[in-house]
N, C-alpha and C. Protein backbone atom coordinates (compact mmCIF):
# COMPACT_ATOMS: atom_id res chain seq x y z
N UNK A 1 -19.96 -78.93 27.15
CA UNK A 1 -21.37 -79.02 27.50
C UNK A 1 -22.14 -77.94 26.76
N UNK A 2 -23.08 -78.23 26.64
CA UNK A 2 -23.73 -77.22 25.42
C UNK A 2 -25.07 -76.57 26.50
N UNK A 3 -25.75 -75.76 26.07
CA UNK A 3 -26.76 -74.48 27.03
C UNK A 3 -27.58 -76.18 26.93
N UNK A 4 -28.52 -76.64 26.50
CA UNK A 4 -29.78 -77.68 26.77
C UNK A 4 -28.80 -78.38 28.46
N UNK A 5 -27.68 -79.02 28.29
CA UNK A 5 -26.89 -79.78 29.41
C UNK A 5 -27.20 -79.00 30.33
N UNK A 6 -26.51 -77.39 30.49
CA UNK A 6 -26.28 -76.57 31.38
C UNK A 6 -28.07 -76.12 32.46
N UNK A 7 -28.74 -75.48 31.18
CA UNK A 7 -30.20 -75.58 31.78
C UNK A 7 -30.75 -76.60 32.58
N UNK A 8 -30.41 -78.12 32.03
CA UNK A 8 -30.80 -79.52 33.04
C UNK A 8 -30.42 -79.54 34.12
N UNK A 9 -28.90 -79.35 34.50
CA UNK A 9 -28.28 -79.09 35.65
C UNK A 9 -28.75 -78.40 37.03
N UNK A 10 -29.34 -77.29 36.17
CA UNK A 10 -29.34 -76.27 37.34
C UNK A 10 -31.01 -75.71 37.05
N UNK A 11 -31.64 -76.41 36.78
CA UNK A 11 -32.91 -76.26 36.59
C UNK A 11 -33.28 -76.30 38.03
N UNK A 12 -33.99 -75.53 38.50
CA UNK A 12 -34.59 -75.46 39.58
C UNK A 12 -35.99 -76.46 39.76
N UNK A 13 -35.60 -77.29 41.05
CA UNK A 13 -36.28 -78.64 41.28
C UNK A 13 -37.99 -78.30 41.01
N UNK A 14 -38.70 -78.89 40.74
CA UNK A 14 -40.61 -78.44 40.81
C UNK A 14 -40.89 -79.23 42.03
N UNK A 15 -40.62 -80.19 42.80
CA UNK A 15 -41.35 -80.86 43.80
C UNK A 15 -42.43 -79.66 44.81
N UNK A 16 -43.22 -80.42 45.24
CA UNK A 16 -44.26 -79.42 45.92
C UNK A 16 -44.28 -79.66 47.47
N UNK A 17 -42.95 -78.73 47.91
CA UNK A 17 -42.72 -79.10 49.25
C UNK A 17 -43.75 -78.53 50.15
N UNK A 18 -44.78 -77.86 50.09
CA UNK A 18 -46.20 -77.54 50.59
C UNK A 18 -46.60 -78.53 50.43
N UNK A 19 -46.98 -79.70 49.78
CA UNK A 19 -47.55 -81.53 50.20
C UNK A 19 -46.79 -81.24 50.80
N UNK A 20 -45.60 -81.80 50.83
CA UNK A 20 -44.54 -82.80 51.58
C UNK A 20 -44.59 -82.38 52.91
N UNK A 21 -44.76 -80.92 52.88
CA UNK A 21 -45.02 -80.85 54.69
C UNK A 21 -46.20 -80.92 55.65
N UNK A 22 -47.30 -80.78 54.41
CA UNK A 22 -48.40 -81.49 54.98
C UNK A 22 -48.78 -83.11 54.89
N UNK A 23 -47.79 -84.13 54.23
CA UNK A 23 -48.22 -85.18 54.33
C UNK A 23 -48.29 -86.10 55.42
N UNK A 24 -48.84 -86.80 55.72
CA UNK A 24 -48.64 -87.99 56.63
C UNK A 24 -47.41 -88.27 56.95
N UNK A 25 -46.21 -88.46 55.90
CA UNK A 25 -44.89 -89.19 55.94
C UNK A 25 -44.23 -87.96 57.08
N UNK A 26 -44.18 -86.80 56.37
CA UNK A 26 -43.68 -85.77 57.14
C UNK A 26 -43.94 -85.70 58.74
N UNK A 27 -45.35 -85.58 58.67
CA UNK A 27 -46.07 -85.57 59.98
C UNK A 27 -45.17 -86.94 60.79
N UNK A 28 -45.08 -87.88 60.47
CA UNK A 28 -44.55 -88.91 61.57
C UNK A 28 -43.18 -88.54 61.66
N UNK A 29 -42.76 -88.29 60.57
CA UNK A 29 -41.33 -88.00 60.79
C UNK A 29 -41.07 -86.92 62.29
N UNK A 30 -41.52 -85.81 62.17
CA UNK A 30 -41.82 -84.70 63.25
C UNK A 30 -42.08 -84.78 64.23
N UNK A 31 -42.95 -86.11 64.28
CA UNK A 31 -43.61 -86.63 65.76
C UNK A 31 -42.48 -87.50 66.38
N UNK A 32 -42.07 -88.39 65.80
CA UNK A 32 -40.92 -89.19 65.72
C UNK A 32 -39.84 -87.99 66.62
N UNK A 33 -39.42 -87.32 66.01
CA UNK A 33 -38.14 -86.26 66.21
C UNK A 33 -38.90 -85.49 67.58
N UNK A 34 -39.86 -85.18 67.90
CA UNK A 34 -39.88 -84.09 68.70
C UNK A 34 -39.92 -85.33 69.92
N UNK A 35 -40.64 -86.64 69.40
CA UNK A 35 -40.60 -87.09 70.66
C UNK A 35 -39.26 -87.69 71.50
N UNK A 36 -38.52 -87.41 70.95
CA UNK A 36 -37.15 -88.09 71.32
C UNK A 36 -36.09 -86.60 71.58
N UNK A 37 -36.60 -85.46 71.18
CA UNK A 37 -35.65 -84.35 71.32
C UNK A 37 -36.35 -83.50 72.37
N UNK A 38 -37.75 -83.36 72.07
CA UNK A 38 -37.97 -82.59 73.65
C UNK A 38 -37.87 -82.87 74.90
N UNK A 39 -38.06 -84.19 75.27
CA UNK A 39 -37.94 -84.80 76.45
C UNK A 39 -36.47 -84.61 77.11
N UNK A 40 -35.39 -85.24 76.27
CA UNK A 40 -34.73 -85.65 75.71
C UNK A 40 -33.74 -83.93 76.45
N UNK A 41 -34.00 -82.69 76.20
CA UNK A 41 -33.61 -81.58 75.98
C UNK A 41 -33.93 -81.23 77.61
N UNK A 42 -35.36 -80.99 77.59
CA UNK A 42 -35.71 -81.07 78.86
C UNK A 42 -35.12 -81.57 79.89
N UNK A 43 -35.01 -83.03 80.18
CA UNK A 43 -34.01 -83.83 81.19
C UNK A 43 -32.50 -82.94 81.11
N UNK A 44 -32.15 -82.87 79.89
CA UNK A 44 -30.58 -82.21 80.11
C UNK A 44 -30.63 -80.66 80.75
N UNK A 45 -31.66 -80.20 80.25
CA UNK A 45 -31.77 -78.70 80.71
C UNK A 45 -32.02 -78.70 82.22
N UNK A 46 -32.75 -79.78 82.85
CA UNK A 46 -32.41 -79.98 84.22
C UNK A 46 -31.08 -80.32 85.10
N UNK A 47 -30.75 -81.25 83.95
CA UNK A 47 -29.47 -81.83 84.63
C UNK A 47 -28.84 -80.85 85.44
N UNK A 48 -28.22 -79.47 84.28
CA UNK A 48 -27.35 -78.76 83.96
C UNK A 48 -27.82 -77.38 85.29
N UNK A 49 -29.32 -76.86 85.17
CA UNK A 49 -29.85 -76.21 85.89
C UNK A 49 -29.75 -77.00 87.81
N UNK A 50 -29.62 -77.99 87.77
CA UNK A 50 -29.52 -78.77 88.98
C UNK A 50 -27.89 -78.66 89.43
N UNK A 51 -27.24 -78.71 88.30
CA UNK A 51 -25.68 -79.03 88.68
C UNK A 51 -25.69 -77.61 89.38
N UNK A 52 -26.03 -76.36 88.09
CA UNK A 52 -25.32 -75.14 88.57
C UNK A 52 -25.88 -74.59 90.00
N UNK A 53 -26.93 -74.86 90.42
CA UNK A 53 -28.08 -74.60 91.86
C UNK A 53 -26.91 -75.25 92.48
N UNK A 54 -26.34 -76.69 92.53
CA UNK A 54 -25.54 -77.30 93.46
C UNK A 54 -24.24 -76.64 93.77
N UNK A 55 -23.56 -75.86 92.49
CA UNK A 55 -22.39 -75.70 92.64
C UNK A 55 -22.83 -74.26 93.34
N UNK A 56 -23.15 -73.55 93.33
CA UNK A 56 -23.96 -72.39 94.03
C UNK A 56 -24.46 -71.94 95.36
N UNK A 57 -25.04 -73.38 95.36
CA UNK A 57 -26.20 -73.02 96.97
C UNK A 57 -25.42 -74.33 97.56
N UNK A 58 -24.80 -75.53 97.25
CA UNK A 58 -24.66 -76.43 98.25
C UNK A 58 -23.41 -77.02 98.37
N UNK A 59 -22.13 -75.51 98.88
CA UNK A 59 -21.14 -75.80 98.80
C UNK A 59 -20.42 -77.09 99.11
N UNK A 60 -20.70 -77.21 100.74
CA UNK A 60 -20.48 -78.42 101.52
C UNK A 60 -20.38 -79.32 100.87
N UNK A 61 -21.59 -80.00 99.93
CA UNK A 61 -21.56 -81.31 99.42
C UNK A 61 -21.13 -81.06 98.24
N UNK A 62 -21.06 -80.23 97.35
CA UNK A 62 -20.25 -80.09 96.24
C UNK A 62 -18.49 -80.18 96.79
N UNK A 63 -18.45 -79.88 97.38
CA UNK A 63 -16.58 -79.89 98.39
C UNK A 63 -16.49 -81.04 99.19
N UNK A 64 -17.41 -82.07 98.99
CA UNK A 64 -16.92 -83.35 99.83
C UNK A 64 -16.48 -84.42 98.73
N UNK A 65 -14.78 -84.95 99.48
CA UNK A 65 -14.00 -85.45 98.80
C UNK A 65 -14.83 -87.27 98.49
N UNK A 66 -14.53 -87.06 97.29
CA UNK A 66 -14.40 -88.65 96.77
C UNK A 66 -13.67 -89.71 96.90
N UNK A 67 -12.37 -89.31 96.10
CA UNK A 67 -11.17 -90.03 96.01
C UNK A 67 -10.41 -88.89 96.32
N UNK A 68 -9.44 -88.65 97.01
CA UNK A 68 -8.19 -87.75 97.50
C UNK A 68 -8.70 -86.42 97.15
N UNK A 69 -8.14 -85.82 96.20
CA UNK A 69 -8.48 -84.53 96.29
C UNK A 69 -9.79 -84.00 95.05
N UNK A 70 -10.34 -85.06 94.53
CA UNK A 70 -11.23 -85.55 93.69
C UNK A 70 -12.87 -85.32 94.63
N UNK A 71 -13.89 -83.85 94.31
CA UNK A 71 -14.68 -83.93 94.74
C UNK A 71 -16.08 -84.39 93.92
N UNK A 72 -17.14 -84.48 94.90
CA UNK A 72 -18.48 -84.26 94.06
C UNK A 72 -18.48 -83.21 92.89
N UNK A 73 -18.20 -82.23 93.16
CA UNK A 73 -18.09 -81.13 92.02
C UNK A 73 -17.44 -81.17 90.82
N UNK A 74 -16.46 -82.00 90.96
CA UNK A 74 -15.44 -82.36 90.04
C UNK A 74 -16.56 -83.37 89.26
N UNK A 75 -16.69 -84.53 89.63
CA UNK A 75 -17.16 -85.48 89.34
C UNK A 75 -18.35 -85.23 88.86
N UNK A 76 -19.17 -84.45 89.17
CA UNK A 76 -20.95 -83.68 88.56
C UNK A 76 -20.45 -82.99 87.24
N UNK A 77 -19.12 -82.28 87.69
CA UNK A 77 -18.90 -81.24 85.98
C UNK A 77 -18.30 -82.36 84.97
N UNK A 78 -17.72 -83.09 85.37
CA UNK A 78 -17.20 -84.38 84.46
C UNK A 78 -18.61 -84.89 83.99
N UNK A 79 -19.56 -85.27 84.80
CA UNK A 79 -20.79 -86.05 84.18
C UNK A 79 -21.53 -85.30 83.19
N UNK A 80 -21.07 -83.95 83.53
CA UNK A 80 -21.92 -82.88 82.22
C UNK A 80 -21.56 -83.24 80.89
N UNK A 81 -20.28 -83.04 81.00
CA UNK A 81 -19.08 -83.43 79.95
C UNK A 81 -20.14 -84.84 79.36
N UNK A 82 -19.58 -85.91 79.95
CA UNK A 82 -20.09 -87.48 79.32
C UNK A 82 -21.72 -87.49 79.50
N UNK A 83 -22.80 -86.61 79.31
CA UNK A 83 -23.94 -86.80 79.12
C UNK A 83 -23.97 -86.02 77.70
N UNK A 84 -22.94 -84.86 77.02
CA UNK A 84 -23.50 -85.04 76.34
C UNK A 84 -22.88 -85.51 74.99
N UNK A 85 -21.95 -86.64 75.53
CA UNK A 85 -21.73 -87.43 74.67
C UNK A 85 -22.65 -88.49 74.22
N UNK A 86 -23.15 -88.82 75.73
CA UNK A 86 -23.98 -89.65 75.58
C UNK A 86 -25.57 -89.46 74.87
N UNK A 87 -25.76 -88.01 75.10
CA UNK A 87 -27.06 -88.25 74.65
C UNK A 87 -26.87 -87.90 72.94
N UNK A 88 -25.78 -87.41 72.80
CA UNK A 88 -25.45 -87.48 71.40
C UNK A 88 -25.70 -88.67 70.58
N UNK A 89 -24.79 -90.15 71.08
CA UNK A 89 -24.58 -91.05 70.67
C UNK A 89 -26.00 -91.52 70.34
N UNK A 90 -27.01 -91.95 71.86
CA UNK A 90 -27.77 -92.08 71.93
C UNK A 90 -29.21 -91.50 70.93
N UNK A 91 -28.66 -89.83 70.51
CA UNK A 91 -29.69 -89.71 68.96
C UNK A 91 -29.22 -90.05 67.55
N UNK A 92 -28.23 -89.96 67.86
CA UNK A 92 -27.66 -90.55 66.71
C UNK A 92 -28.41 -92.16 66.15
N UNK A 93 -28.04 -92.88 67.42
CA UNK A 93 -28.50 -94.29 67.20
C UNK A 93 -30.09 -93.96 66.84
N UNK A 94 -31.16 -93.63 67.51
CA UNK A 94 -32.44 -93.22 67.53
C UNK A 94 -32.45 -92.67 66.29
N UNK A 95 -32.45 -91.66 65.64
CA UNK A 95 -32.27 -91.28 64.72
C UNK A 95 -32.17 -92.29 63.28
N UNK A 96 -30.74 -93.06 63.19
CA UNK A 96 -30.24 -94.12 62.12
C UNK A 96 -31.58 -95.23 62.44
N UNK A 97 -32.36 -95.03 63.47
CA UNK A 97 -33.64 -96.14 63.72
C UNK A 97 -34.55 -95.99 62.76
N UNK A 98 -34.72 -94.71 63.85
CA UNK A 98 -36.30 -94.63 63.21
C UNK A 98 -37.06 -92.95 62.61
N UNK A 99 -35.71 -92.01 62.81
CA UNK A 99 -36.08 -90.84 61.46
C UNK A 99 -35.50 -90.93 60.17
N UNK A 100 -34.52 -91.86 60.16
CA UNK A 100 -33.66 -91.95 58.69
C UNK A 100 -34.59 -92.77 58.15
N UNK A 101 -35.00 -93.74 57.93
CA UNK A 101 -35.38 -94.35 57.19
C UNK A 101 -36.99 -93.69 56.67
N UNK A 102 -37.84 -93.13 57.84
CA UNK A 102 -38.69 -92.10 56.78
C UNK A 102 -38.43 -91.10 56.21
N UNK A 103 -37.43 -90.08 56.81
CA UNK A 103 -36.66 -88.99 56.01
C UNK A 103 -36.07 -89.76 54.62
N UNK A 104 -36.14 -90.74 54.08
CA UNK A 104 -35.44 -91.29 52.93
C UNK A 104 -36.51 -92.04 51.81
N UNK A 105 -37.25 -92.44 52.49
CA UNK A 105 -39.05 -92.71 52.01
C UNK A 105 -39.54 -91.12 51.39
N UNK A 106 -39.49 -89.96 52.06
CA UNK A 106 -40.16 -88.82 51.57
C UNK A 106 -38.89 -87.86 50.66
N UNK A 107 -37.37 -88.06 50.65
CA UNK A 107 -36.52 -87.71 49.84
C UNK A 107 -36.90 -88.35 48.73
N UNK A 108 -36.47 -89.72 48.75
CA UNK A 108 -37.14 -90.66 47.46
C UNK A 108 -38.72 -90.55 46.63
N UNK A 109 -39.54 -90.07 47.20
CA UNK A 109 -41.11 -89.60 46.63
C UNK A 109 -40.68 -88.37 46.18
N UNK A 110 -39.65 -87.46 46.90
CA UNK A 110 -39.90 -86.02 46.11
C UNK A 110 -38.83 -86.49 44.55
N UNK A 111 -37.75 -87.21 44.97
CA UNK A 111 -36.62 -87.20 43.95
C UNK A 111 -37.84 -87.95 42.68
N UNK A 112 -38.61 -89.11 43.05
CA UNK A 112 -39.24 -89.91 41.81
C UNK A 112 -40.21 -88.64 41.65
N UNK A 113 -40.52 -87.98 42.11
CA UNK A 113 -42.13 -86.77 41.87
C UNK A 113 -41.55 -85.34 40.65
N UNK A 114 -40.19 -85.68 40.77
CA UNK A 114 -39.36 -84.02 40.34
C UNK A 114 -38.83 -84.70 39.02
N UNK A 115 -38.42 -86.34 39.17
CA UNK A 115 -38.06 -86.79 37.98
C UNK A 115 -39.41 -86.91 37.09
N UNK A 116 -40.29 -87.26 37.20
CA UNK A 116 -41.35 -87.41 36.57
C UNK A 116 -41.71 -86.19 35.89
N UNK A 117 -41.56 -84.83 37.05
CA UNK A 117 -42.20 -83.65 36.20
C UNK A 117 -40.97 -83.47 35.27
N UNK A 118 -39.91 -83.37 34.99
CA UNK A 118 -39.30 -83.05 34.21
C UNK A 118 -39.68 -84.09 32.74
């Protein structure tokens, strides 16, 4: 590879990510994301703040049996566990909806905007 190859390579990109974060595309993207992660965060941050108040202040019913020696408590810290699988899965899917495909609209404008300036 000769220095002209090497310089192309590693040329540092020109796109003007000052637009890109003020554009429209961006902006929905953000709105998109916060509206599905704050809520989203919130509810779990209760969940979790509710479980630990229970395991804390409301022994009795945290110590009443389910199945044999299987209590509420057991069964609340298990649900911690599978919520946040679930709400994982659940952004994931949300996400592959409806932030990937504009996050890939405004990758693609900067990649055609950076090819052009070169």
């Amino acid at each position: 590879m000769g220095n002209d190859a090497l310089n192309a390579e590693n040329a540092m990109p020109t796109a003007d990510f000052a637009a890109v974060r003020e554009s429209e595309q961006f902006r929905t993207l953000k709105r998109a994301h916060r509206r599905f992660v704050f809520p989203v965060a919130i509810g779990c941050l209760v969940w979790y703040i509710v479980y630990v108040l229970l395991a804390d202040y409301a022994h009795v019913f945290m110590s009443t049996p389910v199945i044999g020696s299987v209590n509420i408590g057991l069964v609340l810290g298990l649900a911690q566990i599978a919520t946040t699988f679930i709400v994982t899965t659940w952004y994931v899917s949300y996400a592959n909806r409806r932030l990937d495909p504009i996050a890939t609209e405004i990758r693609d404008s900067v990649e055609i905007a950076d090819t052009v300036a070169r």
